[in-house]
Protein backbone atom coordinates (compact mmCIF):
# COMPACT_ATOMS: atom_id res chain seq x y z
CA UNK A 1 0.00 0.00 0.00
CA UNK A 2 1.22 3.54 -1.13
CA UNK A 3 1.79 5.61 1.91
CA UNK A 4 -0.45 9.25 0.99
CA UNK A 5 -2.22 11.69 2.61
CA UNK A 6 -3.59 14.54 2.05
CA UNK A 7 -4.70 17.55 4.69
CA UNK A 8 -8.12 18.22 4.92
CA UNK A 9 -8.13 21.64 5.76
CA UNK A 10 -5.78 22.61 2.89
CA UNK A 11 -5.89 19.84 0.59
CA UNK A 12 -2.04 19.36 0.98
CA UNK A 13 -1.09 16.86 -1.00
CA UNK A 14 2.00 14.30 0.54
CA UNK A 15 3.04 13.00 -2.72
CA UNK A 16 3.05 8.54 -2.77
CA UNK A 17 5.36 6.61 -1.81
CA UNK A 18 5.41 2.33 -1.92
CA UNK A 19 7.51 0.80 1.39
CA UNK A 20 9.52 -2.24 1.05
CA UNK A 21 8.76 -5.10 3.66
CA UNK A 22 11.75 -3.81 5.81
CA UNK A 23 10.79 -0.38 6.21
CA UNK A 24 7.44 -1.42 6.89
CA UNK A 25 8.82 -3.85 9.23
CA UNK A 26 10.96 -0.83 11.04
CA UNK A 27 7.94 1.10 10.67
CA UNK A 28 5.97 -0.93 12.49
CA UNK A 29 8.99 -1.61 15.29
CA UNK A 30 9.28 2.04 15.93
CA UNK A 31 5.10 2.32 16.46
CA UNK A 32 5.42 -1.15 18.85
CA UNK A 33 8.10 0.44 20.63
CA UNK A 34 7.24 3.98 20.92
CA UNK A 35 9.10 5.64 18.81
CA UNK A 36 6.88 7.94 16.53
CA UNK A 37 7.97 9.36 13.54
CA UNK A 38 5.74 11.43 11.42
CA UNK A 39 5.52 14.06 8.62
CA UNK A 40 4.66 18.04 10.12
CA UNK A 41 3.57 20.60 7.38
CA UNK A 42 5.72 23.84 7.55
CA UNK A 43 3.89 25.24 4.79
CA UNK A 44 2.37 24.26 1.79
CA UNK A 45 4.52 21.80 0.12
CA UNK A 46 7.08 21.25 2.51
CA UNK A 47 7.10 19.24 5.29
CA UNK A 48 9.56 18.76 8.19
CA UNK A 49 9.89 15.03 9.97
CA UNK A 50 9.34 14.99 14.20
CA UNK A 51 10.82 12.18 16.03
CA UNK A 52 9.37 11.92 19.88
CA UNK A 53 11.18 9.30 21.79
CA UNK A 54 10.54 8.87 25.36
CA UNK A 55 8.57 12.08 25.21
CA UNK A 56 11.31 13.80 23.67
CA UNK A 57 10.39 15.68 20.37
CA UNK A 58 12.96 16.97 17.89
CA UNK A 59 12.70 17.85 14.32
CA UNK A 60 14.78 16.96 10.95
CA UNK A 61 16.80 19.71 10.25
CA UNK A 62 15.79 19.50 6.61
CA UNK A 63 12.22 20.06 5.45
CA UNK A 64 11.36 17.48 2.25
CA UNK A 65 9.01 17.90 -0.53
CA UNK A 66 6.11 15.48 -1.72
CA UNK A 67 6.61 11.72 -2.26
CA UNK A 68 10.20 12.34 -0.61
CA UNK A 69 8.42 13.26 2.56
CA UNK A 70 7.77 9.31 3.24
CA UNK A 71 10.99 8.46 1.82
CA UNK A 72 12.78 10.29 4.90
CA UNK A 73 10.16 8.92 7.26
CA UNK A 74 10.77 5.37 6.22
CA UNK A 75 14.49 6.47 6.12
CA UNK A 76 13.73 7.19 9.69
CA UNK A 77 12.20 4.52 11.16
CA UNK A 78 14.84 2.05 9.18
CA UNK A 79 17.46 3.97 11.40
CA UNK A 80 16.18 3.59 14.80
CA UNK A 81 14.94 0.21 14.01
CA UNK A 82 18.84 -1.09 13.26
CA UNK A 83 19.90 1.16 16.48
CA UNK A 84 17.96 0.20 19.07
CA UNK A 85 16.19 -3.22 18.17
CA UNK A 86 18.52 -5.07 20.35
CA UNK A 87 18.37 -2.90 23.24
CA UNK A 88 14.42 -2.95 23.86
């Protein structure tokens, strides 16, 4: 399934993007273990990514355009998935 959305409000559209098994498998370690990673608007067209861990929120330092948007999520979630999986 094509990860899209689009903002109801504004009609923001987040571009498509088709996960492989292991990003949806760190995906779905990351929401298990609560880690959330998700796509913030900064304005139209650009959106930044928030990590909160442990109730700890901090924001890429990049914003990313449409369809890349989940790219960088997935990107994400593969990262903390390989760096913590043995530790929790």
């Amino acid at each position: 399934m094509a990860a899209a959305w689009n903002k109801k409000k504004t009609g923001w559209y987040m571009g498509e993007y088709d996960p492989t098994q292991e990003e949806t498998e760190a995906y779905i370690w990351c929401v298990r273990n609560n880690i959330k990673i998700s796509p913030k608007a900064k304005e139209e067209g650009l959106w930044w990514i928030e990590i909160t861990i442990n109730g700890k929120t901090n924001k890429s330092p990049n914003t990313f355009i449409e369809g890349l948007v989940w790219e960088k999520l997935y990107e994400y979630c593969k990262y903390y998935y390989d760096r913590y999986k043995q530790n929790i």
